[in-house]
N, C-alpha and C. Protein backbone atom coordinates (compact mmCIF):
# COMPACT_ATOMS: atom_id res chain seq x y z
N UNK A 1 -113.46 133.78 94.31
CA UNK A 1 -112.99 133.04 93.15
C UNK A 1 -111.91 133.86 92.45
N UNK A 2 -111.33 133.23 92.16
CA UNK A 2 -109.71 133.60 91.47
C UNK A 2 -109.61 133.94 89.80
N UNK A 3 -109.59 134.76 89.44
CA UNK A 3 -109.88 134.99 87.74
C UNK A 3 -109.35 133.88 86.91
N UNK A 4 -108.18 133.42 87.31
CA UNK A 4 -107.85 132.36 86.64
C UNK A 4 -108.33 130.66 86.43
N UNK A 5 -109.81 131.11 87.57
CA UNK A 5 -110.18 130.16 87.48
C UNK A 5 -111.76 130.30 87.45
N UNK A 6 -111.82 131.39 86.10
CA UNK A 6 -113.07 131.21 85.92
C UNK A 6 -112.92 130.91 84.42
N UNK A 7 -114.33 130.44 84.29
CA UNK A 7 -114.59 129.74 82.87
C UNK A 7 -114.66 130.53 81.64
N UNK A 8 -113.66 130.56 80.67
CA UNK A 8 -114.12 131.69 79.89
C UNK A 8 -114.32 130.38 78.52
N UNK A 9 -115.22 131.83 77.56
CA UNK A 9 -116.00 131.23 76.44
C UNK A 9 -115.65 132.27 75.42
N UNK A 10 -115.29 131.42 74.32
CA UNK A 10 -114.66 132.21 73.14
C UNK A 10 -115.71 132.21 72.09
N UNK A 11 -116.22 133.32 71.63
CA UNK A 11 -117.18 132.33 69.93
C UNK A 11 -117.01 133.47 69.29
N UNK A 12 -117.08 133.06 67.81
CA UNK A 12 -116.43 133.36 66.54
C UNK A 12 -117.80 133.25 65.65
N UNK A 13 -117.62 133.52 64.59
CA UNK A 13 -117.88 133.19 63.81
C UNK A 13 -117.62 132.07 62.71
N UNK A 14 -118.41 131.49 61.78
CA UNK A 14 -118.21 130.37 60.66
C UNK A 14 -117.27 131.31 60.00
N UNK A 15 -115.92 131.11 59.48
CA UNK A 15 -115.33 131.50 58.36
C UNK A 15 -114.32 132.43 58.99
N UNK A 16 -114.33 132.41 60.29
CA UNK A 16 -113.08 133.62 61.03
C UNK A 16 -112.72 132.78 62.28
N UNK A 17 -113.16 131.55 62.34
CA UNK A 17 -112.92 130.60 63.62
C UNK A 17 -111.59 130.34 63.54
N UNK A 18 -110.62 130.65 63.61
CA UNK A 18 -109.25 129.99 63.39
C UNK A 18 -108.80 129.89 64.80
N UNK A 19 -109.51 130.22 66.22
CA UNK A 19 -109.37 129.95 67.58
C UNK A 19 -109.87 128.77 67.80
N UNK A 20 -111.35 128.88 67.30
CA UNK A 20 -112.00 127.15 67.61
C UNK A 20 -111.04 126.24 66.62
N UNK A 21 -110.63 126.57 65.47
CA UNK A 21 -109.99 125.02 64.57
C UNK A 21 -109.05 124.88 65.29
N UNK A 22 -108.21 125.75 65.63
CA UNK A 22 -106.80 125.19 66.52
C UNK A 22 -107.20 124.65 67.88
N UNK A 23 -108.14 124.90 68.78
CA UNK A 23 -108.65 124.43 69.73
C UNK A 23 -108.38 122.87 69.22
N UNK A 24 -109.74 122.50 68.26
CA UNK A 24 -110.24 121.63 67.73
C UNK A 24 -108.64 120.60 67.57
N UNK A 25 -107.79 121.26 66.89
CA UNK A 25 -106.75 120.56 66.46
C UNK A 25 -106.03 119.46 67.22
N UNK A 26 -106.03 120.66 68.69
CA UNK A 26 -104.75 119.98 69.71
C UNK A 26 -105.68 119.50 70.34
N UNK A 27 -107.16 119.51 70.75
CA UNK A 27 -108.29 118.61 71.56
C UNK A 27 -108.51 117.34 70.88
N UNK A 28 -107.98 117.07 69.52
CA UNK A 28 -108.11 116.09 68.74
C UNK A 28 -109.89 115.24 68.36
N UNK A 29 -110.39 116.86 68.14
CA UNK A 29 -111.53 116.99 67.47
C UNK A 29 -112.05 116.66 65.67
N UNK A 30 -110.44 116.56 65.42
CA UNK A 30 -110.66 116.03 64.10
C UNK A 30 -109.80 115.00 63.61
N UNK A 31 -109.52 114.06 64.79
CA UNK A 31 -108.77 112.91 64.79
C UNK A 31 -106.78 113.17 64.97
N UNK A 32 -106.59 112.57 65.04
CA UNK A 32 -105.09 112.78 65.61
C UNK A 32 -104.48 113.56 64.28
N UNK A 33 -103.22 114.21 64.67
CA UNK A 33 -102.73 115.18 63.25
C UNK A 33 -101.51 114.61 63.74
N UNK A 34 -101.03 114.19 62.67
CA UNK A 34 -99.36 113.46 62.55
C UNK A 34 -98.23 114.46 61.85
N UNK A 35 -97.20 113.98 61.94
CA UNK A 35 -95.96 114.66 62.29
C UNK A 35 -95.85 115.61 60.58
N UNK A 36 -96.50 114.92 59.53
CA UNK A 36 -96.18 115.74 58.15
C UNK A 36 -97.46 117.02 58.40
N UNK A 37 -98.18 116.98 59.43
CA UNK A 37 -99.68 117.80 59.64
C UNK A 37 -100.84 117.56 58.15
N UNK A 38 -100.37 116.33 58.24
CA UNK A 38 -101.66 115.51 57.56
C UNK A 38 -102.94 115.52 58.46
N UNK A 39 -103.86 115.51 58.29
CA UNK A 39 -104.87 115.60 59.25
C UNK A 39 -106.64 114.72 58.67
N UNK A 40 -107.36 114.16 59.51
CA UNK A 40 -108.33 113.40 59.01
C UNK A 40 -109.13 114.34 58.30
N UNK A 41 -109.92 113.66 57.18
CA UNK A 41 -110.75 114.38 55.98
C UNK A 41 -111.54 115.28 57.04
N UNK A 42 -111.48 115.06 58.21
CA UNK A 42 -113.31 115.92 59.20
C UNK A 42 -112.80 117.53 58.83
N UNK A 43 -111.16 117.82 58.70
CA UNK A 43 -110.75 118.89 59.06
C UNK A 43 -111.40 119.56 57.52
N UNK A 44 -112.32 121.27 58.61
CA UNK A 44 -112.66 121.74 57.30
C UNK A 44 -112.01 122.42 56.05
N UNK A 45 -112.61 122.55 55.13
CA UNK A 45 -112.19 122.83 53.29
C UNK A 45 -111.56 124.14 53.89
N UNK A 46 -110.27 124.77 53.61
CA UNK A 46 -110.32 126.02 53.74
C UNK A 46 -109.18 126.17 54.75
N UNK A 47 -108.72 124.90 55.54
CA UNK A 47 -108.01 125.47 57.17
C UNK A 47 -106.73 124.29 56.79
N UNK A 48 -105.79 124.64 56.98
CA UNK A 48 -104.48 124.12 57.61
C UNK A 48 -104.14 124.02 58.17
N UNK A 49 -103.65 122.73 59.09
CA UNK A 49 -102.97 122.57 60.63
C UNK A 49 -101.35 123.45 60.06
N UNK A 50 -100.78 123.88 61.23
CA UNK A 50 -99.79 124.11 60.99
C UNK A 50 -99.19 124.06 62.48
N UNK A 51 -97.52 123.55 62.51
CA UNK A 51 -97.36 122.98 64.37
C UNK A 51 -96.26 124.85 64.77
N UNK A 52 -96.60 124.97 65.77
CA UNK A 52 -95.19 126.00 66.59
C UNK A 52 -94.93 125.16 67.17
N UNK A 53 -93.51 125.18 67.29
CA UNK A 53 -92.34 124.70 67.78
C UNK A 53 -92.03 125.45 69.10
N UNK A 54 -92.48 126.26 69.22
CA UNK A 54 -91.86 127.72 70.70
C UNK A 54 -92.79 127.08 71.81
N UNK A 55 -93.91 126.93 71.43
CA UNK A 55 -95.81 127.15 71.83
C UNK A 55 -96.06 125.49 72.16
N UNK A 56 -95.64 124.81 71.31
CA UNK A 56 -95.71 122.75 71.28
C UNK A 56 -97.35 123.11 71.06
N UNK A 57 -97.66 123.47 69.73
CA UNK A 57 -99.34 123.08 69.81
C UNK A 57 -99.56 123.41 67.91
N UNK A 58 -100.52 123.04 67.65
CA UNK A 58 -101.15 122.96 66.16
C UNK A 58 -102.05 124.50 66.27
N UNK A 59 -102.00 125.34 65.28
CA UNK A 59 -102.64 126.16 65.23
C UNK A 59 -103.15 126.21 63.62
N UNK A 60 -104.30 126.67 63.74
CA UNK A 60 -104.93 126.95 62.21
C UNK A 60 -104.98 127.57 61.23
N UNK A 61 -104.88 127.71 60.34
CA UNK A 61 -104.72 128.60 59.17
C UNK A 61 -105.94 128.77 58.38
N UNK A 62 -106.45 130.01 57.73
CA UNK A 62 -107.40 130.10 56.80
C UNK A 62 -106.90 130.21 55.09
N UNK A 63 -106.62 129.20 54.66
CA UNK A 63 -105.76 129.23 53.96
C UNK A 63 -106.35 130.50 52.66
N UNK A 64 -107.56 130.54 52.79
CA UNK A 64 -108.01 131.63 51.75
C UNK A 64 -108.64 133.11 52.30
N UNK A 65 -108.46 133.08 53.75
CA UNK A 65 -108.49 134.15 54.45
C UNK A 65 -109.86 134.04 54.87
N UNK A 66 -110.44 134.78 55.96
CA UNK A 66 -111.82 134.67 56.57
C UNK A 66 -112.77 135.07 56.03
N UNK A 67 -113.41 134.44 55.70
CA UNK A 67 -114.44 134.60 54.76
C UNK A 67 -116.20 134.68 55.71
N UNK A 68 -115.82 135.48 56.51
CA UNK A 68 -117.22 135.70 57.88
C UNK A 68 -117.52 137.28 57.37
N UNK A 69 -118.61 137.62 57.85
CA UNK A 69 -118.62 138.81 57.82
C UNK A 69 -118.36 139.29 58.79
N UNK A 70 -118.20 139.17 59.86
CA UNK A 70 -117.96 139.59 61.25
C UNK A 70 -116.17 140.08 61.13
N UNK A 71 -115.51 140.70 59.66
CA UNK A 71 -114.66 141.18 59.17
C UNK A 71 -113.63 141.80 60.48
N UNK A 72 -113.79 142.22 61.84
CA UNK A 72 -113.25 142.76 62.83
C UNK A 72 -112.19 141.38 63.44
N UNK A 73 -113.27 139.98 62.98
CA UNK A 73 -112.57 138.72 63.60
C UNK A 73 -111.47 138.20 62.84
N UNK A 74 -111.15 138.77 61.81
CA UNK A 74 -110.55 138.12 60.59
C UNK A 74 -109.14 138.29 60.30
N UNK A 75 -109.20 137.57 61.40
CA UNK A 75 -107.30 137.49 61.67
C UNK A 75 -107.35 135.94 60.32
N UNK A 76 -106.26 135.35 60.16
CA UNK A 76 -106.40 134.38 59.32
C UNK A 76 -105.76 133.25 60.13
N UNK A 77 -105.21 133.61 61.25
CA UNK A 77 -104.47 132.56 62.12
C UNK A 77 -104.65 133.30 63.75
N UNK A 78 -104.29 132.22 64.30
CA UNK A 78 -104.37 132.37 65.94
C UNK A 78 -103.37 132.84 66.64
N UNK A 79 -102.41 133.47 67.36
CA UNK A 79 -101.12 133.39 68.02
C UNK A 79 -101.13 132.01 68.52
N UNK A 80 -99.90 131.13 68.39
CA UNK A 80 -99.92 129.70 68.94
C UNK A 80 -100.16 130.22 70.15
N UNK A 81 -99.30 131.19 71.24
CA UNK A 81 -98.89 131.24 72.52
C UNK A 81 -99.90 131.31 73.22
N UNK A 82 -101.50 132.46 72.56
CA UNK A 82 -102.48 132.36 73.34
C UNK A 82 -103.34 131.07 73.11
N UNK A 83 -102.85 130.43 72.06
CA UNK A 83 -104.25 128.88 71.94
C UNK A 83 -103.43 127.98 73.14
N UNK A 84 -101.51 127.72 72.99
CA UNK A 84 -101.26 127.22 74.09
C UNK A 84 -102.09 127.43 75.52
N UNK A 85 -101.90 128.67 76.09
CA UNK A 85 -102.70 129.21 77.42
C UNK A 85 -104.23 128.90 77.06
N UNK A 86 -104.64 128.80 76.58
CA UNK A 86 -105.93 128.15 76.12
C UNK A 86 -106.33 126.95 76.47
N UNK A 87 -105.46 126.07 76.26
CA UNK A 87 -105.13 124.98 76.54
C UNK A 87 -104.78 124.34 77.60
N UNK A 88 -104.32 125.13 78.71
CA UNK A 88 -103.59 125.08 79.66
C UNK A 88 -104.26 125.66 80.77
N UNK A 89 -105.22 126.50 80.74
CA UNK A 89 -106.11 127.18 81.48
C UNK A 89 -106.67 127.02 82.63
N UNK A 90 -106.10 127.38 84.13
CA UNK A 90 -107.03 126.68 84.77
C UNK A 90 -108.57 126.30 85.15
N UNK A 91 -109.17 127.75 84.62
CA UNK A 91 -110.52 127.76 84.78
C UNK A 91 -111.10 127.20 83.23
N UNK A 92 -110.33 127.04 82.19
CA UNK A 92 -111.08 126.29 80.85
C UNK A 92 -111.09 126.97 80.29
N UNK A 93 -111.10 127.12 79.22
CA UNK A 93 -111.59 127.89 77.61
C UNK A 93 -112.81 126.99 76.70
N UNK A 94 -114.07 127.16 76.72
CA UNK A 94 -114.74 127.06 76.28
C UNK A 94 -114.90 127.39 74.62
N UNK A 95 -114.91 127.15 73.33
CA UNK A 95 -115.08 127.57 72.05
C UNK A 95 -116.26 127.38 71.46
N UNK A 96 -116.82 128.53 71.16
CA UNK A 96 -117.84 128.01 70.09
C UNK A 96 -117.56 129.25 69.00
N UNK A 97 -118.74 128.28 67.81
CA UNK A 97 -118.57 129.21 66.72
C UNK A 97 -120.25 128.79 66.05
N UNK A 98 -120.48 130.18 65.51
CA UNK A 98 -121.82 130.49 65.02
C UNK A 98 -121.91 131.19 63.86
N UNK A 99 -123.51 130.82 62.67
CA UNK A 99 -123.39 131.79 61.92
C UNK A 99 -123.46 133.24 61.81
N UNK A 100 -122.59 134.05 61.10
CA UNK A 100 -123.13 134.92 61.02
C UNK A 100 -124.81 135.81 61.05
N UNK A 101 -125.51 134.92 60.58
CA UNK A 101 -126.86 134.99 60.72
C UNK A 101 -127.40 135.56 62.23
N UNK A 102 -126.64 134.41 62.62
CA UNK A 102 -126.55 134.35 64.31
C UNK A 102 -126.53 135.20 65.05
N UNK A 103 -125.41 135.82 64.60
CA UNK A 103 -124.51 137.42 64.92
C UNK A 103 -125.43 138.80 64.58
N UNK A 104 -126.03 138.80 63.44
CA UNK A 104 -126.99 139.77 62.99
C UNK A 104 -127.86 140.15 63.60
N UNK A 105 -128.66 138.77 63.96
CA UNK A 105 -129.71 138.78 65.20
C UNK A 105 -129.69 139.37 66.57
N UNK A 106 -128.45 138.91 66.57
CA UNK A 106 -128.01 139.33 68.12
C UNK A 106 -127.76 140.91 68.71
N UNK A 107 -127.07 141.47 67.04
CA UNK A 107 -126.64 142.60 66.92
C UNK A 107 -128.07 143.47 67.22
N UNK A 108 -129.13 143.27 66.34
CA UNK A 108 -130.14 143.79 66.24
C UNK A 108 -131.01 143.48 67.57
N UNK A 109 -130.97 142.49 68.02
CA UNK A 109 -132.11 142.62 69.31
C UNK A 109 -131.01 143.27 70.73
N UNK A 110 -129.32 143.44 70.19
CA UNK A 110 -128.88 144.45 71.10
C UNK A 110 -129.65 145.54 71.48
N UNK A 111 -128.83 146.35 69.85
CA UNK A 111 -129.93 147.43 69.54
C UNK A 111 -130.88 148.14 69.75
N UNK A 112 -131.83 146.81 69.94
CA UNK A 112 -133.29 147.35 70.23
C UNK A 112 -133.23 147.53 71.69
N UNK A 113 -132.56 146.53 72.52
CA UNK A 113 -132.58 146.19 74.40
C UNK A 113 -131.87 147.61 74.71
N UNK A 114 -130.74 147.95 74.08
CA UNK A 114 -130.17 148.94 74.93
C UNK A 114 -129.65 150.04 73.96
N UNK A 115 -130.19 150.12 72.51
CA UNK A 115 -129.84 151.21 72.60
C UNK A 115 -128.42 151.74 71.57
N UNK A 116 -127.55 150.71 71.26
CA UNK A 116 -126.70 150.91 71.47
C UNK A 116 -126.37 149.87 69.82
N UNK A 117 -125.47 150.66 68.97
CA UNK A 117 -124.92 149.64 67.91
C UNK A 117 -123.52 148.92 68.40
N UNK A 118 -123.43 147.83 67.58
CA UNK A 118 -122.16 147.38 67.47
C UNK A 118 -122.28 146.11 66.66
N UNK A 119 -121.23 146.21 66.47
CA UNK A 119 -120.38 145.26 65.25
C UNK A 119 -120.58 143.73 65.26
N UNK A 120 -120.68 143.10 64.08
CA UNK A 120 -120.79 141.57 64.41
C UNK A 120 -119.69 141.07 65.13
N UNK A 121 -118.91 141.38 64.79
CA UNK A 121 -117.69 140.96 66.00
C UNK A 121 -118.07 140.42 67.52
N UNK A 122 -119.14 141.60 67.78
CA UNK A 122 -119.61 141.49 69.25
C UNK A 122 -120.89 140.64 69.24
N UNK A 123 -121.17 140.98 67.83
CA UNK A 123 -122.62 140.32 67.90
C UNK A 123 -122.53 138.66 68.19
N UNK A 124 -121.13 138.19 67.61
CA UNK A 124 -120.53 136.84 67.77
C UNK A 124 -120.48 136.34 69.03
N UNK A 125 -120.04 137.41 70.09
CA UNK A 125 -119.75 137.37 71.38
C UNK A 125 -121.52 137.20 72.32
N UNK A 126 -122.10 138.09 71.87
CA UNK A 126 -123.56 138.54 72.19
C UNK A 126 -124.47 137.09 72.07
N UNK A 127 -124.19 136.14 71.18
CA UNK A 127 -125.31 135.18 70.67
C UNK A 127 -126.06 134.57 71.85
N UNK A 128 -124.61 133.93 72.24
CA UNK A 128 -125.66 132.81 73.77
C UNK A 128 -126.87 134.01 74.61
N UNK A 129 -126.60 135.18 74.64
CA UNK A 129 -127.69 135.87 75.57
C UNK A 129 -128.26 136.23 74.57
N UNK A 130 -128.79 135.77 73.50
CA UNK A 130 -130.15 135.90 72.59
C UNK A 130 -130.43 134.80 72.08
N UNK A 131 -129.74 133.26 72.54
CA UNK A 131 -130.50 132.24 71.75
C UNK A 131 -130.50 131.43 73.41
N UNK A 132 -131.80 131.17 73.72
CA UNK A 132 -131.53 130.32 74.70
C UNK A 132 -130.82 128.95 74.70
N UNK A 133 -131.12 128.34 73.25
CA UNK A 133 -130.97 126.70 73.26
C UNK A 133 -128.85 126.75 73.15
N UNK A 134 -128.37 127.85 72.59
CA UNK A 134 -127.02 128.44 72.41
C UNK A 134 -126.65 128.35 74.31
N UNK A 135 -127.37 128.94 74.87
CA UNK A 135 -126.78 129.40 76.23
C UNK A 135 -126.94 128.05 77.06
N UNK A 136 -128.14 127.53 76.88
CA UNK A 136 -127.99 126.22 77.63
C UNK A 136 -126.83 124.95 77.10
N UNK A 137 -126.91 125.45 76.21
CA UNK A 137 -125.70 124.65 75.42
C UNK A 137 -124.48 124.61 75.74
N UNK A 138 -124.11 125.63 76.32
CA UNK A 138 -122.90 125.90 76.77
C UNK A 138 -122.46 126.15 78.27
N UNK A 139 -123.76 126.41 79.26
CA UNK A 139 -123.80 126.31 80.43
C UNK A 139 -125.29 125.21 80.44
N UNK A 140 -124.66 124.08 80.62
CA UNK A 140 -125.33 123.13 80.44
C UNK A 140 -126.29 122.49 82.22
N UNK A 141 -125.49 122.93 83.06
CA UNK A 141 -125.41 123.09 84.10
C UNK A 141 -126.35 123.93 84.85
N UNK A 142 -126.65 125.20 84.37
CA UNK A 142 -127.10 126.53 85.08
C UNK A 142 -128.87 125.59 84.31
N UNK A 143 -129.08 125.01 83.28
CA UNK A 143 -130.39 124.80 82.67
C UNK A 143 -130.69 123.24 83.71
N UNK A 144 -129.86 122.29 83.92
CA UNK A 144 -129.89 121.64 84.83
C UNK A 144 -130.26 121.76 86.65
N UNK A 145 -129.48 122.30 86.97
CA UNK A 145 -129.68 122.50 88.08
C UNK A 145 -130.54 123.97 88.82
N UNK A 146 -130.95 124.33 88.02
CA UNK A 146 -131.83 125.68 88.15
C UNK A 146 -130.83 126.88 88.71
N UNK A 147 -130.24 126.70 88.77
CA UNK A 147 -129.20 127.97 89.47
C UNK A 147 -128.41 128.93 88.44
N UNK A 148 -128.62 130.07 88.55
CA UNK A 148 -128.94 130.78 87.97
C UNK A 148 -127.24 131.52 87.43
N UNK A 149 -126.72 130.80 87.02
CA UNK A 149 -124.83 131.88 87.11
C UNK A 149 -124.86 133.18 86.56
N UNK A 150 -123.85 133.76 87.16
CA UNK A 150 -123.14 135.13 86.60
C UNK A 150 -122.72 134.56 85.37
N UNK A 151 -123.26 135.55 84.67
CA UNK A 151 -122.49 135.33 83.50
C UNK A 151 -121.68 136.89 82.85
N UNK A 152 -120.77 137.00 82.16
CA UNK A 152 -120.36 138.74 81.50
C UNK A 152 -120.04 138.28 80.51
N UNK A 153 -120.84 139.67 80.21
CA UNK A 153 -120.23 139.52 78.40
C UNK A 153 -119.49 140.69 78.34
N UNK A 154 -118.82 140.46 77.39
CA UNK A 154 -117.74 141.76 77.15
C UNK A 154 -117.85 142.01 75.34
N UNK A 155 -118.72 143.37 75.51
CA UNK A 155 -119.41 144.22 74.92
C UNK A 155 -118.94 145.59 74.21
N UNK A 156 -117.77 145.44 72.96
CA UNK A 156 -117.80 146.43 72.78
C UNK A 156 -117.75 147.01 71.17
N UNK A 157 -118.30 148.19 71.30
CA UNK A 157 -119.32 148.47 70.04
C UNK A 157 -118.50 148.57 68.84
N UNK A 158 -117.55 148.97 68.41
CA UNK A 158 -116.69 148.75 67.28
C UNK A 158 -116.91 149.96 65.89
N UNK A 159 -116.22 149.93 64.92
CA UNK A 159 -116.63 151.10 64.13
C UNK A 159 -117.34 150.65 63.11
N UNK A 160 -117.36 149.24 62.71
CA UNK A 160 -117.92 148.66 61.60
C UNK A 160 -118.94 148.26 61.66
N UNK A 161 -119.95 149.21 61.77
CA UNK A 161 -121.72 148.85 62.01
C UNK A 161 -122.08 150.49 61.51
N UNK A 162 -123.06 151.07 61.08
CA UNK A 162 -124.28 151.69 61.02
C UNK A 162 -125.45 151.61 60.47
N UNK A 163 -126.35 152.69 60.23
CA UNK A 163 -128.11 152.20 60.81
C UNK A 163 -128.26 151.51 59.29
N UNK A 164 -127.61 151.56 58.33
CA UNK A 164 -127.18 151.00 56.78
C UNK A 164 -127.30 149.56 56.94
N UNK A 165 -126.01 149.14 58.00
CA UNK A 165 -125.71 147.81 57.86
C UNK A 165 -127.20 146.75 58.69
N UNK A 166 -127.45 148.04 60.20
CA UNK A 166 -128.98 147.18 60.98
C UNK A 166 -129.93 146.68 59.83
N UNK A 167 -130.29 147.39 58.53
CA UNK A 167 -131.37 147.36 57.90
C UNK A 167 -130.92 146.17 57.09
N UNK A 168 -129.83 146.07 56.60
CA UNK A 168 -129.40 144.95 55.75
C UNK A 168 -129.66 143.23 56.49
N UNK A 169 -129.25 143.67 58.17
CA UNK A 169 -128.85 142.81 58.77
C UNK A 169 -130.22 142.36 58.93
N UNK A 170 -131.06 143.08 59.33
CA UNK A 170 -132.47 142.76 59.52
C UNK A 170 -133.38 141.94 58.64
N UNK A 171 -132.96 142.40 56.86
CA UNK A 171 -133.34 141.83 55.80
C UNK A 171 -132.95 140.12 55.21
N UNK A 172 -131.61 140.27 56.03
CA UNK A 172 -130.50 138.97 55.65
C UNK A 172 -131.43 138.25 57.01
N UNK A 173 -131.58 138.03 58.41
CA UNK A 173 -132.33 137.61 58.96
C UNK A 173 -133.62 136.95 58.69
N UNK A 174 -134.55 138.04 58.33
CA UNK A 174 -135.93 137.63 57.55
C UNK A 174 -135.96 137.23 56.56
N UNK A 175 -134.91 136.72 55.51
CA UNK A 175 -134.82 136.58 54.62
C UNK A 175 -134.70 134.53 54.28
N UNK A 176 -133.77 134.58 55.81
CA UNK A 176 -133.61 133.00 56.03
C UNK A 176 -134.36 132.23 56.10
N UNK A 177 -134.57 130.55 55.03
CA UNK A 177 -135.87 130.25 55.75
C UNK A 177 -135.88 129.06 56.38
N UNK A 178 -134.22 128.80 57.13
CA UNK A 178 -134.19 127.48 57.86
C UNK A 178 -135.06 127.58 59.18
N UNK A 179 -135.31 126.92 60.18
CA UNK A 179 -135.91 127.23 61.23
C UNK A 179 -134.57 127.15 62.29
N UNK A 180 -133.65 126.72 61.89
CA UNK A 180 -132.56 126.39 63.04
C UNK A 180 -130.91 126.97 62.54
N UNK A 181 -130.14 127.40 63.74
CA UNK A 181 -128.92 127.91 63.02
C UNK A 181 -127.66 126.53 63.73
N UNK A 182 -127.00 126.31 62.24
CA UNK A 182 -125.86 125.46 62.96
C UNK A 182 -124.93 125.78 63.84
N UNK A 183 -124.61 125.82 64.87
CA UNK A 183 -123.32 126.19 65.98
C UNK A 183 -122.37 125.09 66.31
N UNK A 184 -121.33 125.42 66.79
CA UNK A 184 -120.22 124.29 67.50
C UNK A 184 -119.86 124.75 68.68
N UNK A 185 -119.98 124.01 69.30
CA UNK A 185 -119.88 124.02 71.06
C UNK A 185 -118.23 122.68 71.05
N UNK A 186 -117.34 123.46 71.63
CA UNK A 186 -116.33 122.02 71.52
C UNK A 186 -116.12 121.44 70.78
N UNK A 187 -116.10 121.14 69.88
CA UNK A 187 -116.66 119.66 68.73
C UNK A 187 -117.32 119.39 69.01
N UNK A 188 -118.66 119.90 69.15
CA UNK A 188 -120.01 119.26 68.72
C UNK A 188 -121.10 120.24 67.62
N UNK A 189 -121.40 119.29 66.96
CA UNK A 189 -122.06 120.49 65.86
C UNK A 189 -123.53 120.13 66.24
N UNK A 190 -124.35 121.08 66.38
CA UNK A 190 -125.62 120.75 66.25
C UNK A 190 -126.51 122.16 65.87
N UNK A 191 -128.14 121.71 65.70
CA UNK A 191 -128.96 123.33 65.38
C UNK A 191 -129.39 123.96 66.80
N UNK A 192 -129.88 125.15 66.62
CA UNK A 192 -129.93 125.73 67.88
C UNK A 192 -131.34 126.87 67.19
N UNK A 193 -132.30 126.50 67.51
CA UNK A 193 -133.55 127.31 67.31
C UNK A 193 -133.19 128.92 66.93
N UNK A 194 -133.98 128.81 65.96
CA UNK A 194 -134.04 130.41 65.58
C UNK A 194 -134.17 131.62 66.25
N UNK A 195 -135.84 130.93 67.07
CA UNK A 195 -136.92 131.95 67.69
C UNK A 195 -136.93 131.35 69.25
N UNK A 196 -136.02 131.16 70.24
CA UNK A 196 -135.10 131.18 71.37
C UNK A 196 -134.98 132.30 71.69
């Protein structure tokens, strides 16, 4: 298999997603965006379509800056050129985005599996291999047909974590008392079990 034609999967965080909104934009996940970049009410509080002209695609803006804690993700906009290739991909670009909450969890049952800190950034990246109903969600396929895929994550630890922030993260966790965390897979929003 040819790298360019394998499936890659992007996820973010709520409040630093400005990869998934522009995804969202030009997939016409929040209804068609017309030529003044007026856009339907779905588009969330906070984000601006805005078009490149170089790139031919809508990319997103945080108009009040990223407001995630996963602070490493918090660019406030996308490069058009890589959401274009995004777009264009032969093997797909997959997007999701999760809460921070999400990320904490993930960070921490890293942690504990191997050993090893790192940053919500990664922890963003980390989620689907700590929430099952997240992973089937997105390899919808591998839970279907029993077959088991390769999957990689790309794992790396970052400077903005120590044993300060695990304890906080741990507290902000136990602290929640929904039973389910909201995620977006593509444009689709739905909950995804806690304790997965």
């Amino acid at each position: 298999m040819e790298l360019r034609t394998v499936p890659l999967i992007a996820v973010e965080t709520h409040g630093s997603d400005t990869f998934y909104q522009s995804l969202a934009l030009n997939r016409g996940f929040y209804g068609p965006v017309d030529t003044t970049l007026a856009v339907s009410d779905k588009l969330p509080k906070g984000i601006e379509a805005r078009w490149d002209e170089k790139s031919d695609v809508y990319y997103s803006n945080l108009v009040n800056g990223p407001v995630s804690r996963a602070s490493s993700l918090g660019a406030s906009m996308p490069a058009p050129a890589v959401v274009a290739q995004a777009l264009t991909r032969e093997g797909g670009v997959k997007s999701v985005t999760v809460p921070d909450e999400l990320t904490m969890k993930s960070v921490l049952s890293f942690a504990a599996d191997h050993k090893t800190l790192v940053e919500l950034a990664c922890g963003a990246a980390l989620s689907p291999a700590y929430n099952k109903g997240l992973f089937e969600s997105i390899l919808p396929s591998a839970a279907k047909t029993g077959r088991k895929p390769t999957v990689v994550f790309i794992v790396c630890g970052g400077f903005k974590i120590s044993l300060k922030e695990l304890v906080e993260y741990e507290n902000c966790v136990e602290a929640g008392t929904a039973e389910s965390w909201e995620v977006r897979v593509d444009g689709r929003e739905f909950a995804v079990a806690k304790q997965t």
